[in-house]
PDB file of N, CA and C in Angstrom:
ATOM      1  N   UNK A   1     -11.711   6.568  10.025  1.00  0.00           N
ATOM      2  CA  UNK A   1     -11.132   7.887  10.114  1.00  0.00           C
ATOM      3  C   UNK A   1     -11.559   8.679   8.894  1.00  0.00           C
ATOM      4  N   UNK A   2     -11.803  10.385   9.061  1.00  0.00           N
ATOM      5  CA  UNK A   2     -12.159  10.931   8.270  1.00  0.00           C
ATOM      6  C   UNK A   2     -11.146  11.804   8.048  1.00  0.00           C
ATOM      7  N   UNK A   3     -10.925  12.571   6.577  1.00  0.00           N
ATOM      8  CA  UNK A   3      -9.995  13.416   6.366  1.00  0.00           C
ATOM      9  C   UNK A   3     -10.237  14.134   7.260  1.00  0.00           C
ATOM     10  N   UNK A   4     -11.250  14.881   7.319  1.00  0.00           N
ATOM     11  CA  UNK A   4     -11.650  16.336   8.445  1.00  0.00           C
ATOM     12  C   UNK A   4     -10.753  16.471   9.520  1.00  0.00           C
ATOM     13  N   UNK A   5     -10.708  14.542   9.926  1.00  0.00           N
ATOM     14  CA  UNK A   5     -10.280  14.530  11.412  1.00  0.00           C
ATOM     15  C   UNK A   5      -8.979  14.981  11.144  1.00  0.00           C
ATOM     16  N   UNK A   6      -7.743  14.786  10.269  1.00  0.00           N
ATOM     17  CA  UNK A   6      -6.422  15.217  10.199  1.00  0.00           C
ATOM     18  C   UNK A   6      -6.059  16.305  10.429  1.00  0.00           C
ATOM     19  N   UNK A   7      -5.164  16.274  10.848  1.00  0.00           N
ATOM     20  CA  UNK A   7      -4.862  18.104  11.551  1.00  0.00           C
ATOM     21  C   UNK A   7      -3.961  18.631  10.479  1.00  0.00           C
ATOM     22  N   UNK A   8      -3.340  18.070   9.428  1.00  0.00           N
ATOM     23  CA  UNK A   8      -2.684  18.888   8.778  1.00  0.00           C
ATOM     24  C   UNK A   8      -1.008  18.528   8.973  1.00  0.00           C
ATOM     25  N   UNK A   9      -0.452  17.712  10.105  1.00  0.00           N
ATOM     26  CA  UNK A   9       0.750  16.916  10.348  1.00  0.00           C
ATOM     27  C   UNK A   9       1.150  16.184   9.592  1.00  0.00           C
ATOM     28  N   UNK A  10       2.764  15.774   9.482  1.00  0.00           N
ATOM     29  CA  UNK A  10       2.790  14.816   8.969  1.00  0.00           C
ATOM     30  C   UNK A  10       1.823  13.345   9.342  1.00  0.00           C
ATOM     31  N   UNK A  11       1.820  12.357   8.646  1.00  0.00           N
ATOM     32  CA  UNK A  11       0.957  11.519   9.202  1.00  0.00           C
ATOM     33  C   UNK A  11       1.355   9.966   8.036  1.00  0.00           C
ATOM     34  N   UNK A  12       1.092   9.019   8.739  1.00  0.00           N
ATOM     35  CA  UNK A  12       0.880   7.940   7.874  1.00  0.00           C
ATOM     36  C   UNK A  12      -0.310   7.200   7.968  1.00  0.00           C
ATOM     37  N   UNK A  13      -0.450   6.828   6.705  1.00  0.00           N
ATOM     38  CA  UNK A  13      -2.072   5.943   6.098  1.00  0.00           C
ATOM     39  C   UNK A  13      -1.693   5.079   6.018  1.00  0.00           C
ATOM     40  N   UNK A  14      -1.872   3.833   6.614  1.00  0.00           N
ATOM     41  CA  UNK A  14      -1.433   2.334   6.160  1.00  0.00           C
ATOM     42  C   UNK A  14      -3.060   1.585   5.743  1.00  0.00           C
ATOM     43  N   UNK A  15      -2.785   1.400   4.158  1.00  0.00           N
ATOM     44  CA  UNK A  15      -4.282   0.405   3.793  1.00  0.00           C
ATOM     45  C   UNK A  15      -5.157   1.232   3.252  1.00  0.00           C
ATOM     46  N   UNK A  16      -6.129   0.851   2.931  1.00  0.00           N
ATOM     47  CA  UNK A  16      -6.783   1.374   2.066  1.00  0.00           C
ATOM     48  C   UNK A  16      -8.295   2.277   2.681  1.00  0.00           C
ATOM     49  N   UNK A  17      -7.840   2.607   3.315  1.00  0.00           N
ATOM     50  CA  UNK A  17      -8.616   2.906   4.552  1.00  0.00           C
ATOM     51  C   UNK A  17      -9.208   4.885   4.038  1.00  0.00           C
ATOM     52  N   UNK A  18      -8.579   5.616   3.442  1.00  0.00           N
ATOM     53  CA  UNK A  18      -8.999   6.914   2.806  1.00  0.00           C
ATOM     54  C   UNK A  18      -8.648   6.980   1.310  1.00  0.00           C
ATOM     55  N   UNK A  19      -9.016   7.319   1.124  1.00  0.00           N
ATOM     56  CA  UNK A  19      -9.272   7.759  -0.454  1.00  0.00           C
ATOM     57  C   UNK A  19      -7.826   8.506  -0.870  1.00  0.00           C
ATOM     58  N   UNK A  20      -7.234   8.204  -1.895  1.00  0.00           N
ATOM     59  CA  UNK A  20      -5.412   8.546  -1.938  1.00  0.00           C
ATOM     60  C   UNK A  20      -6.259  10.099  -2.771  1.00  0.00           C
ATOM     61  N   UNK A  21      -7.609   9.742  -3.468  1.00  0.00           N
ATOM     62  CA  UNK A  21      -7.355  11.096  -4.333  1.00  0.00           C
ATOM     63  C   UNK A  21      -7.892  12.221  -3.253  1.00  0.00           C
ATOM     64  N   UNK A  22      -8.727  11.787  -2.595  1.00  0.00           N
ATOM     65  CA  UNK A  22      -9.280  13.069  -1.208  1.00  0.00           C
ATOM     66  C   UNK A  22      -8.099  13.716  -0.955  1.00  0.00           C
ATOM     67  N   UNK A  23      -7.095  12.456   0.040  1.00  0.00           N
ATOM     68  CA  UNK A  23      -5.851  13.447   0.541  1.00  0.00           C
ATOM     69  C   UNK A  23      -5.194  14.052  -0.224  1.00  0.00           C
ATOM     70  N   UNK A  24      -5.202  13.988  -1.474  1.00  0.00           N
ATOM     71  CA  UNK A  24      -4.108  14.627  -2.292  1.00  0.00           C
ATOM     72  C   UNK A  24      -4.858  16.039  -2.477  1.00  0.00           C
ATOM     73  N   UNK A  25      -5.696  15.817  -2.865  1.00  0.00           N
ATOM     74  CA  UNK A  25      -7.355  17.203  -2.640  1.00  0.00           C
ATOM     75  C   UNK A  25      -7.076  18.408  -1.531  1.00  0.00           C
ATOM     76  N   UNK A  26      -7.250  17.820  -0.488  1.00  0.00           N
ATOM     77  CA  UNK A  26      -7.333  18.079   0.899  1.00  0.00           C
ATOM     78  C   UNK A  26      -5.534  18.923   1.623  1.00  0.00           C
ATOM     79  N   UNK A  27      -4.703  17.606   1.216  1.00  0.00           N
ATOM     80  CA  UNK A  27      -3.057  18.582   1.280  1.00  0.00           C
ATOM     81  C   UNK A  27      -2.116  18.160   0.260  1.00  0.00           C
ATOM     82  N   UNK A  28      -2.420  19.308  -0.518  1.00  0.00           N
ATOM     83  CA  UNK A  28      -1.962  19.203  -2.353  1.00  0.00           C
ATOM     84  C   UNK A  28      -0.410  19.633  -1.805  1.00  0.00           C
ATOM     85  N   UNK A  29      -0.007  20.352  -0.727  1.00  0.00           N
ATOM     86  CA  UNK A  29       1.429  20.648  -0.265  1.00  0.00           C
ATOM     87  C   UNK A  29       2.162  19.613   0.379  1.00  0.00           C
ATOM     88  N   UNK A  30       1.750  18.443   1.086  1.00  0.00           N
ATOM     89  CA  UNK A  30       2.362  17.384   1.518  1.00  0.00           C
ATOM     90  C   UNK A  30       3.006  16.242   0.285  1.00  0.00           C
ATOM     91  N   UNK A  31       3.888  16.020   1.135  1.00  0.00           N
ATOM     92  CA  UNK A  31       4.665  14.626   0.272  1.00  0.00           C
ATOM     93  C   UNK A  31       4.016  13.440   0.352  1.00  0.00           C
ATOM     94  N   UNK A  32       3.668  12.568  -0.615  1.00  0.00           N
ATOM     95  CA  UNK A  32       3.044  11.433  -0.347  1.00  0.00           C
ATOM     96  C   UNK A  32       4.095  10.445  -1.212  1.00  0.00           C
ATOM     97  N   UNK A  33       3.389   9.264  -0.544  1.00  0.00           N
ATOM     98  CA  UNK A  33       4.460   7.708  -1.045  1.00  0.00           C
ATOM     99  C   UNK A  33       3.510   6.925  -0.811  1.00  0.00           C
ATOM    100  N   UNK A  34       3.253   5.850  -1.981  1.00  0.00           N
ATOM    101  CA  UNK A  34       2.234   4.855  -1.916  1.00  0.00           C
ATOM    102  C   UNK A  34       2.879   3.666  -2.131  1.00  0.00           C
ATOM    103  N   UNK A  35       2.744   2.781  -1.350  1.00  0.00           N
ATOM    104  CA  UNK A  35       3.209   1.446  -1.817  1.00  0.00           C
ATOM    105  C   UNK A  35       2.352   0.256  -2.590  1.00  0.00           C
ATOM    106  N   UNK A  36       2.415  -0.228  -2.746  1.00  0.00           N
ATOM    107  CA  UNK A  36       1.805  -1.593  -3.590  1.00  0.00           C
ATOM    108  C   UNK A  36       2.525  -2.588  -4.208  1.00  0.00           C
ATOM    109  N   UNK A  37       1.866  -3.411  -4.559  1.00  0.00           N
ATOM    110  CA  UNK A  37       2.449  -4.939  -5.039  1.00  0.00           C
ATOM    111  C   UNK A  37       2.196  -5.325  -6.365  1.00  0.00           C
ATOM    112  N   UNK A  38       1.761  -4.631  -7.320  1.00  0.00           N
ATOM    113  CA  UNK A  38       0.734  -4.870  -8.597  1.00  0.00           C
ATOM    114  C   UNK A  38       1.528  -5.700  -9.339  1.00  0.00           C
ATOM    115  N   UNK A  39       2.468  -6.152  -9.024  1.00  0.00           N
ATOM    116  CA  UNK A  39       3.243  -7.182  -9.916  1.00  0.00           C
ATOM    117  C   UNK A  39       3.785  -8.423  -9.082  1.00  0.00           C
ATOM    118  N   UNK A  40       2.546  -8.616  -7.605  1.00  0.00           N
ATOM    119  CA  UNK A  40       3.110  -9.725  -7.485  1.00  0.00           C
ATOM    120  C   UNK A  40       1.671 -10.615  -7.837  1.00  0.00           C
ATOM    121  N   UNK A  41       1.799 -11.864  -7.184  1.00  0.00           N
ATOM    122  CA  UNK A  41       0.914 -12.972  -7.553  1.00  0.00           C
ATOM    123  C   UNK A  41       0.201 -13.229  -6.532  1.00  0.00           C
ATOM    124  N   UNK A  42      -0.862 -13.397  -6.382  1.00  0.00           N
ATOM    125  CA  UNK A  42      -1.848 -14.241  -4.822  1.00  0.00           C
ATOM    126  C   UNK A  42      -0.971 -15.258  -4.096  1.00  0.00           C
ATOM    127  N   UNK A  43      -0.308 -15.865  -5.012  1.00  0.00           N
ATOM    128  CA  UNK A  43       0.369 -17.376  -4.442  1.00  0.00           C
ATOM    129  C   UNK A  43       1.756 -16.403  -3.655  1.00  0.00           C
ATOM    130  N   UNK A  44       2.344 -15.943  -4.319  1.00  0.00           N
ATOM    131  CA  UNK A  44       3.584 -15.231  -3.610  1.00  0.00           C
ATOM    132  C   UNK A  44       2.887 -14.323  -2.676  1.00  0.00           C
ATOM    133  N   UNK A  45       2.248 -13.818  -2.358  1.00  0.00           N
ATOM    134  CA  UNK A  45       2.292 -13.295  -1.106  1.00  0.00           C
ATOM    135  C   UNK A  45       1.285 -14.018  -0.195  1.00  0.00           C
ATOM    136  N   UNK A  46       1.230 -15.178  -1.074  1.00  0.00           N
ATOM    137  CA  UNK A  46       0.635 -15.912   0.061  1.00  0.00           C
ATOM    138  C   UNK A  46       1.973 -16.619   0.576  1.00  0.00           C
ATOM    139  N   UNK A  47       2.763 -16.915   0.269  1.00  0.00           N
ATOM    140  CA  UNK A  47       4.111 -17.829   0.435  1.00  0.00           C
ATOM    141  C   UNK A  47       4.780 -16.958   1.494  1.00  0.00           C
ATOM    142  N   UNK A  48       4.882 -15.243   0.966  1.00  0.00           N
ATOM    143  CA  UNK A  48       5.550 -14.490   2.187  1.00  0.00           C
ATOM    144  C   UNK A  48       4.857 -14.192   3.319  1.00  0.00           C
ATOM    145  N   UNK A  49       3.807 -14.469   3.840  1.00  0.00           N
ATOM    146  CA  UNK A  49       2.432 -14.405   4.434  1.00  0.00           C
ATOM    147  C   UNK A  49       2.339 -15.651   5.325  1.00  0.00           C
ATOM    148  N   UNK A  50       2.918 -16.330   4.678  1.00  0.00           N
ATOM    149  CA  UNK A  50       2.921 -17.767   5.922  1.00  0.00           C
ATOM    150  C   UNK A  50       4.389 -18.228   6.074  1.00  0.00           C
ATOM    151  N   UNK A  51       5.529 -17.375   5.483  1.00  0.00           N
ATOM    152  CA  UNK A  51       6.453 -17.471   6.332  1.00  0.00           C
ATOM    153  C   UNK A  51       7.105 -16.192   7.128  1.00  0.00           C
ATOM    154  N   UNK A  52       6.110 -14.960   6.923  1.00  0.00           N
ATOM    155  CA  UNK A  52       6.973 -13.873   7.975  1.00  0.00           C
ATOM    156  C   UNK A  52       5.955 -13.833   8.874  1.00  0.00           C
ATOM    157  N   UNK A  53       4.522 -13.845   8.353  1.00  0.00           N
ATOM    158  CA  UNK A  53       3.391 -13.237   9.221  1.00  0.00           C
ATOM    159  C   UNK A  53       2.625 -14.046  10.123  1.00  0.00           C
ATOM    160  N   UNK A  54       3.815 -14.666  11.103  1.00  0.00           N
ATOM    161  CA  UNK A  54       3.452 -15.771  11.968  1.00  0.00           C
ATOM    162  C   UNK A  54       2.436 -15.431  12.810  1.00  0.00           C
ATOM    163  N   UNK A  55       1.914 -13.937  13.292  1.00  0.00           N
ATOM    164  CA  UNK A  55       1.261 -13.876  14.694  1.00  0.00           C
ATOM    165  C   UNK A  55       0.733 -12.119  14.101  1.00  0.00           C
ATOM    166  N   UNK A  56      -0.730 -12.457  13.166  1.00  0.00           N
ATOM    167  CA  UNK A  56      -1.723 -11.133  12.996  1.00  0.00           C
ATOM    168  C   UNK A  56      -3.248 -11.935  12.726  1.00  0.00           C
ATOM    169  N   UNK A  57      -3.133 -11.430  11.812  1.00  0.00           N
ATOM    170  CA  UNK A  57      -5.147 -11.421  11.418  1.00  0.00           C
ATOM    171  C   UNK A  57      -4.900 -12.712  10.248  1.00  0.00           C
ATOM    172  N   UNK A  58      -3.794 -12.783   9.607  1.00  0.00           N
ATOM    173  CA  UNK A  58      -3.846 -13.992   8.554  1.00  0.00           C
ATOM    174  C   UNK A  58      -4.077 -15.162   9.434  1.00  0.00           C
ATOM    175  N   UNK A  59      -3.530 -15.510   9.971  1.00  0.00           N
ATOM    176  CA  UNK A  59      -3.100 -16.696  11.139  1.00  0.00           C
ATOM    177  C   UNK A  59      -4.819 -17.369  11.126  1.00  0.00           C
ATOM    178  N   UNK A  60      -6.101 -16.536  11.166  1.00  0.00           N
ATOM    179  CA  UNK A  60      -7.332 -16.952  11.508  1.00  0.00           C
ATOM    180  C   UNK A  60      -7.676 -17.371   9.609  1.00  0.00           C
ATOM    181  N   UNK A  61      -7.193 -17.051   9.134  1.00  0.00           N
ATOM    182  CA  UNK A  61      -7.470 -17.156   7.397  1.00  0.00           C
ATOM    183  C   UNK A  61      -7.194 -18.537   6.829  1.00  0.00           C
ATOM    184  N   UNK A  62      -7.621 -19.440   5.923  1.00  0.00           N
ATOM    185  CA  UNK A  62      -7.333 -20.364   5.163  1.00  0.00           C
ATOM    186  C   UNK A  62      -6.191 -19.918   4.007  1.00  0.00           C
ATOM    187  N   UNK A  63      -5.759 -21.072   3.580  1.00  0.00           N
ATOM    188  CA  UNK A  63      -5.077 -20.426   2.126  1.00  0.00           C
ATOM    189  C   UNK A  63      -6.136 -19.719   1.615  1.00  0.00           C
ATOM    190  N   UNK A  64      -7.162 -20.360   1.088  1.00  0.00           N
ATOM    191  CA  UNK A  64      -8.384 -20.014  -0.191  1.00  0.00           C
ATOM    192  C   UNK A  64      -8.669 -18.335   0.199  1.00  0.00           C
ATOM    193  N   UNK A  65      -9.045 -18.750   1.467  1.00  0.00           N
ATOM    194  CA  UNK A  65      -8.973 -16.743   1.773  1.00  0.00           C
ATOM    195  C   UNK A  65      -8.729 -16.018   1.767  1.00  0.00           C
ATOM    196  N   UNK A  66      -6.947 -16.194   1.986  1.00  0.00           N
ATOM    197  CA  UNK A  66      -6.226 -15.477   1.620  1.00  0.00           C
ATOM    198  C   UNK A  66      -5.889 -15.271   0.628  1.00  0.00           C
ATOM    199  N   UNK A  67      -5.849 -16.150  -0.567  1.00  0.00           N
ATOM    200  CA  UNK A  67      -5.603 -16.004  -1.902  1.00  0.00           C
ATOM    201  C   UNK A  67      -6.250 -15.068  -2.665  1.00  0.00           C
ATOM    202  N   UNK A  68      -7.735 -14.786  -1.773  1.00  0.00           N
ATOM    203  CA  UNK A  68      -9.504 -14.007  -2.229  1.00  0.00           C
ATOM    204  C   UNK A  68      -8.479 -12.879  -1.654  1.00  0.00           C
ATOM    205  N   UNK A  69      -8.033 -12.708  -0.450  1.00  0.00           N
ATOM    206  CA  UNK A  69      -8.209 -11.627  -0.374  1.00  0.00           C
ATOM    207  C   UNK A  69      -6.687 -10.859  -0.934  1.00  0.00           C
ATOM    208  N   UNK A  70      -5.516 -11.800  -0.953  1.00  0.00           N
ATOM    209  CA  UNK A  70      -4.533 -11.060  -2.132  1.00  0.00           C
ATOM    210  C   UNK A  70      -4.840 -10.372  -2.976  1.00  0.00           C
ATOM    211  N   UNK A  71      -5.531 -11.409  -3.920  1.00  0.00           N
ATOM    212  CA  UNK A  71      -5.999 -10.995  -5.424  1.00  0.00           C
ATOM    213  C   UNK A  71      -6.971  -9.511  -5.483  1.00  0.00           C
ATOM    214  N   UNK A  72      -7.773  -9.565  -4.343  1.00  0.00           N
ATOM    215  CA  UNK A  72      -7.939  -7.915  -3.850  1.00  0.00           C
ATOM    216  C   UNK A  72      -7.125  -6.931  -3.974  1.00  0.00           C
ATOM    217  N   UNK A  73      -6.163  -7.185  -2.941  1.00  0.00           N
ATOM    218  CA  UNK A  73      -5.039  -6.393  -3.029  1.00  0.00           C
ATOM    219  C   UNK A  73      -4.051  -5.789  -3.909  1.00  0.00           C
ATOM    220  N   UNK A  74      -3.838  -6.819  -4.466  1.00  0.00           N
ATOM    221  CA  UNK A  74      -3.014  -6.556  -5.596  1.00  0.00           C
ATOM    222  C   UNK A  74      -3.441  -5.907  -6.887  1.00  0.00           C
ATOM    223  N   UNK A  75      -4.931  -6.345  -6.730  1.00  0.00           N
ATOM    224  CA  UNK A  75      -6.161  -5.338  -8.186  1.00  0.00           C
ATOM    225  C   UNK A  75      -6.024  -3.795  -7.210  1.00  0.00           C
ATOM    226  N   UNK A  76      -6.487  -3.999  -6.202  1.00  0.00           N
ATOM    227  CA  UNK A  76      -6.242  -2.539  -5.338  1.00  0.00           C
ATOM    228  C   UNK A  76      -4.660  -1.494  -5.683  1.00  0.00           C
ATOM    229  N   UNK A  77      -3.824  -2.154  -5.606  1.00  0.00           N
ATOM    230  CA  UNK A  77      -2.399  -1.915  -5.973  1.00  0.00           C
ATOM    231  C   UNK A  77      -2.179  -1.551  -7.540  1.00  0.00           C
ATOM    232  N   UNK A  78      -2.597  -2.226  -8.397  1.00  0.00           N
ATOM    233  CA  UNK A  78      -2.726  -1.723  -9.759  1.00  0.00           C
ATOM    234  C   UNK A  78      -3.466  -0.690  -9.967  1.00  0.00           C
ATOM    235  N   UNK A  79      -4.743  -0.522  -9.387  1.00  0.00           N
ATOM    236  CA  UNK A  79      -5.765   0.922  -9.730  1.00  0.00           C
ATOM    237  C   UNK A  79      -4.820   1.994  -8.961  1.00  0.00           C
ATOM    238  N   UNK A  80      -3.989   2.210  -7.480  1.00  0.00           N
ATOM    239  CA  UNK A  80      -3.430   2.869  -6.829  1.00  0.00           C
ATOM    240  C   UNK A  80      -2.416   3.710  -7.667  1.00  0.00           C
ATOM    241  N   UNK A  81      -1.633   2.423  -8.247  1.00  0.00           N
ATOM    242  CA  UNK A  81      -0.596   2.920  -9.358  1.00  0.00           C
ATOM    243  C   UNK A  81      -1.045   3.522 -10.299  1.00  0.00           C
ATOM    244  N   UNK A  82      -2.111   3.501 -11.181  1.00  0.00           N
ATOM    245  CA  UNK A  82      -2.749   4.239 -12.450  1.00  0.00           C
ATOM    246  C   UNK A  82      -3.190   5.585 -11.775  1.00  0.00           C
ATOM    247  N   UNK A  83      -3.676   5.490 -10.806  1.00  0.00           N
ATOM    248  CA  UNK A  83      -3.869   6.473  -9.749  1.00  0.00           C
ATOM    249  C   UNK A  83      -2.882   8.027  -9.890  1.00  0.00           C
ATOM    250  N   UNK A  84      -1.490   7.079  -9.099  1.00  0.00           N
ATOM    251  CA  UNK A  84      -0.698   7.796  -8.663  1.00  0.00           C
ATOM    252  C   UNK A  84       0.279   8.722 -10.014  1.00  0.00           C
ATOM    253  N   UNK A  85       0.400   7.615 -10.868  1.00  0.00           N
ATOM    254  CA  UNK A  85       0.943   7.768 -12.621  1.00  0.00           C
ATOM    255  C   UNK A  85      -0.205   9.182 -12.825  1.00  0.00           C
ATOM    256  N   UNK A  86      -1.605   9.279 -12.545  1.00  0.00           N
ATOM    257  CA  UNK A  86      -2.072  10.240 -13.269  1.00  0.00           C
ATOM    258  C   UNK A  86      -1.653  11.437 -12.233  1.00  0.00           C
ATOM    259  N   UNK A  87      -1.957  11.498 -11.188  1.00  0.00           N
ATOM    260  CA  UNK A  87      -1.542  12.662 -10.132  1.00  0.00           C
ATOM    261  C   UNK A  87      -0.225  13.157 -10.129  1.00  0.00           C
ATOM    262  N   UNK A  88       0.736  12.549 -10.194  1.00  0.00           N
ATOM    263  CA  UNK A  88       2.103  12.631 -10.061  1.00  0.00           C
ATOM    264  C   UNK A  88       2.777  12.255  -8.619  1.00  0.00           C
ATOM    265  N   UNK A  89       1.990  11.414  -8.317  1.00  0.00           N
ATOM    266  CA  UNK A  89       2.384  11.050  -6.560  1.00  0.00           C
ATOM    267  C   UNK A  89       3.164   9.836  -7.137  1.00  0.00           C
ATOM    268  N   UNK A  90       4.214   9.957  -6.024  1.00  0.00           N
ATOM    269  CA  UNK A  90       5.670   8.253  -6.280  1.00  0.00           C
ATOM    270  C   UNK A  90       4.516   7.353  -5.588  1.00  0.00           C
ATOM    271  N   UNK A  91       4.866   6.298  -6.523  1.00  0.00           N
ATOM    272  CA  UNK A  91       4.413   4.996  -6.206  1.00  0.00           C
ATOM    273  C   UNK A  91       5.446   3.903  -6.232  1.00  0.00           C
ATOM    274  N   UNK A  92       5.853   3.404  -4.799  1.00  0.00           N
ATOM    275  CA  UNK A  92       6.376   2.249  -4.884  1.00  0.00           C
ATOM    276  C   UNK A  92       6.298   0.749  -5.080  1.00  0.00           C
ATOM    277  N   UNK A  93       6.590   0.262  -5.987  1.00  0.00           N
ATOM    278  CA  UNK A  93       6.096  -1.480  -5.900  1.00  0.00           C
ATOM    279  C   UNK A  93       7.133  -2.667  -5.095  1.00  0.00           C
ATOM    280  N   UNK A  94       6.316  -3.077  -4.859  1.00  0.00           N
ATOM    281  CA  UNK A  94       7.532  -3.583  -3.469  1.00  0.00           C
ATOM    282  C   UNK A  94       7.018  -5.279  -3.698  1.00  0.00           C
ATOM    283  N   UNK A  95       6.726  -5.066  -4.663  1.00  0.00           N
ATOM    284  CA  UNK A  95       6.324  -6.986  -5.436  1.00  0.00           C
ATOM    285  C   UNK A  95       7.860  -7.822  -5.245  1.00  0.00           C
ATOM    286  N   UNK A  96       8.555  -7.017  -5.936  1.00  0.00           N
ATOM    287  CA  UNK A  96      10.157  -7.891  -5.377  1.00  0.00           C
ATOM    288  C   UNK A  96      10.894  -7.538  -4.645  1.00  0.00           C
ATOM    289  N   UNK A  97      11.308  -6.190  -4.538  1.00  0.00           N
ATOM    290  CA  UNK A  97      12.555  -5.625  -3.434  1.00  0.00           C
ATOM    291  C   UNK A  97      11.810  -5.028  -2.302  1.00  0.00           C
ATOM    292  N   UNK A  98      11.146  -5.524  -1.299  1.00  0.00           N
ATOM    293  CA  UNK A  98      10.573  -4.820  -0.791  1.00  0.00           C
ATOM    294  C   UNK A  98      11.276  -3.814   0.272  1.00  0.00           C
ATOM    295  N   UNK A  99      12.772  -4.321   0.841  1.00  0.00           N
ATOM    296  CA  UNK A  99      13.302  -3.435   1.775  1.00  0.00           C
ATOM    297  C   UNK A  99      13.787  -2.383   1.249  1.00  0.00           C
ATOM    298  N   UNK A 100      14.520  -2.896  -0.089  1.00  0.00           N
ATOM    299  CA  UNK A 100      15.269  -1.926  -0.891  1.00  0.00           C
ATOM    300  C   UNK A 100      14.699  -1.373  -1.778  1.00  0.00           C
ATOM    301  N   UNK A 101      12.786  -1.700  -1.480  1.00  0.00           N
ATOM    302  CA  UNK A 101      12.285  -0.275  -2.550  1.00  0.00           C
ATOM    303  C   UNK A 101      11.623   0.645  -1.022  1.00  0.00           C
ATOM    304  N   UNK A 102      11.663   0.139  -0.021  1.00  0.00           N
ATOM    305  CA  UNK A 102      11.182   0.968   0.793  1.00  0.00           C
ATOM    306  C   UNK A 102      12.354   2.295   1.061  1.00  0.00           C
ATOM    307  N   UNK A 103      13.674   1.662   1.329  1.00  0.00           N
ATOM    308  CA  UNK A 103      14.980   1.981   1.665  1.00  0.00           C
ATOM    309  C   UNK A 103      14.608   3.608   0.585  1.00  0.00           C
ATOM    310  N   UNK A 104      14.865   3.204  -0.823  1.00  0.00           N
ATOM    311  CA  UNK A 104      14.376   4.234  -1.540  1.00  0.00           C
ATOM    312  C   UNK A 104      13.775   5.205  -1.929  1.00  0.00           C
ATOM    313  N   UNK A 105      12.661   4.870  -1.390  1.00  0.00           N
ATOM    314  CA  UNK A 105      11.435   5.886  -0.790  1.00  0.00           C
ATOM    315  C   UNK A 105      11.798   6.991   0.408  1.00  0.00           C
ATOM    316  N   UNK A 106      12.753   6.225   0.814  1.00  0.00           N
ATOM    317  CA  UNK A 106      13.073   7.581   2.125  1.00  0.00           C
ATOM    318  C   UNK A 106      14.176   7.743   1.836  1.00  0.00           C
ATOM    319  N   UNK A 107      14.905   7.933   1.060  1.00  0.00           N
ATOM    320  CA  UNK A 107      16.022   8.553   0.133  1.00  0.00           C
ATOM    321  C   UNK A 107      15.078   9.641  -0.107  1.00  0.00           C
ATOM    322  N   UNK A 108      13.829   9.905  -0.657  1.00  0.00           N
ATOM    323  CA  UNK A 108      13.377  10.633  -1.409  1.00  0.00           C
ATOM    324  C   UNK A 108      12.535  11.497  -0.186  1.00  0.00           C
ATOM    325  N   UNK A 109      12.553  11.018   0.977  1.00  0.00           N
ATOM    326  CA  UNK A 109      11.972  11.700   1.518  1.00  0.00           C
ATOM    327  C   UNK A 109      12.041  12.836   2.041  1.00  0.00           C
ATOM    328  N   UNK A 110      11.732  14.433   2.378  1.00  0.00           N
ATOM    329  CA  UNK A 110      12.047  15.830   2.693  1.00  0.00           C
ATOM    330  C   UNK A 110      11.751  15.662   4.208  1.00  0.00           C
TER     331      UNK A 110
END
């Protein structure tokens, strides 16, 4: 998906899939909320990963793979946050509370 394609709606981005600084570029008037994990560990979300995420795309993954591809994530999640700290966009970390930092986030939401 390309920004272009967005019509300008509300909308949600799940993943890392567009560029957080484009959209912010593109609709400097919308509310944004980023989540990430930058304070958890490969092993812990590998632990929550093989006990919630019984039936997706992990399921075809080894530990070792998944661990490769946490440790992605979570470096992804730290640059997001330095990111968001410089823009002024909320960034949520959801490394430990994840319902009750989501819960929070839409407290804040307009």
């Amino acid at each position: 998906m390309e920004i272009s394609g967005l019509d300008g709606d509300n909308f949600v981005i799940e993943g890392f899939r567009l560029s957080i600084e484009d959209l912010y570029k593109t609709f400097p008037n919308h509310q944004f909320f980023v989540f990430g994990y930058p304070n958890a560990t490969p092993e812990e979300c590998l632990a929550k990963c093989r006990q919630y995420d019984v039936t997706n795309w992990t399921n075809a993954l080894n530990d070792e793979e998944l661990l490769k591809n946490f440790a992605f994530l979570i470096g992804e999640s730290k640059r997001e946050q330095e990111l968001c700290q410089r823009l002024g966009i909320p960034f949520f970390d959801t490394s430990i509370d994840y319902y009750g930092t989501i819960a929070k986030a839409l407290k804040q939401a307009r």
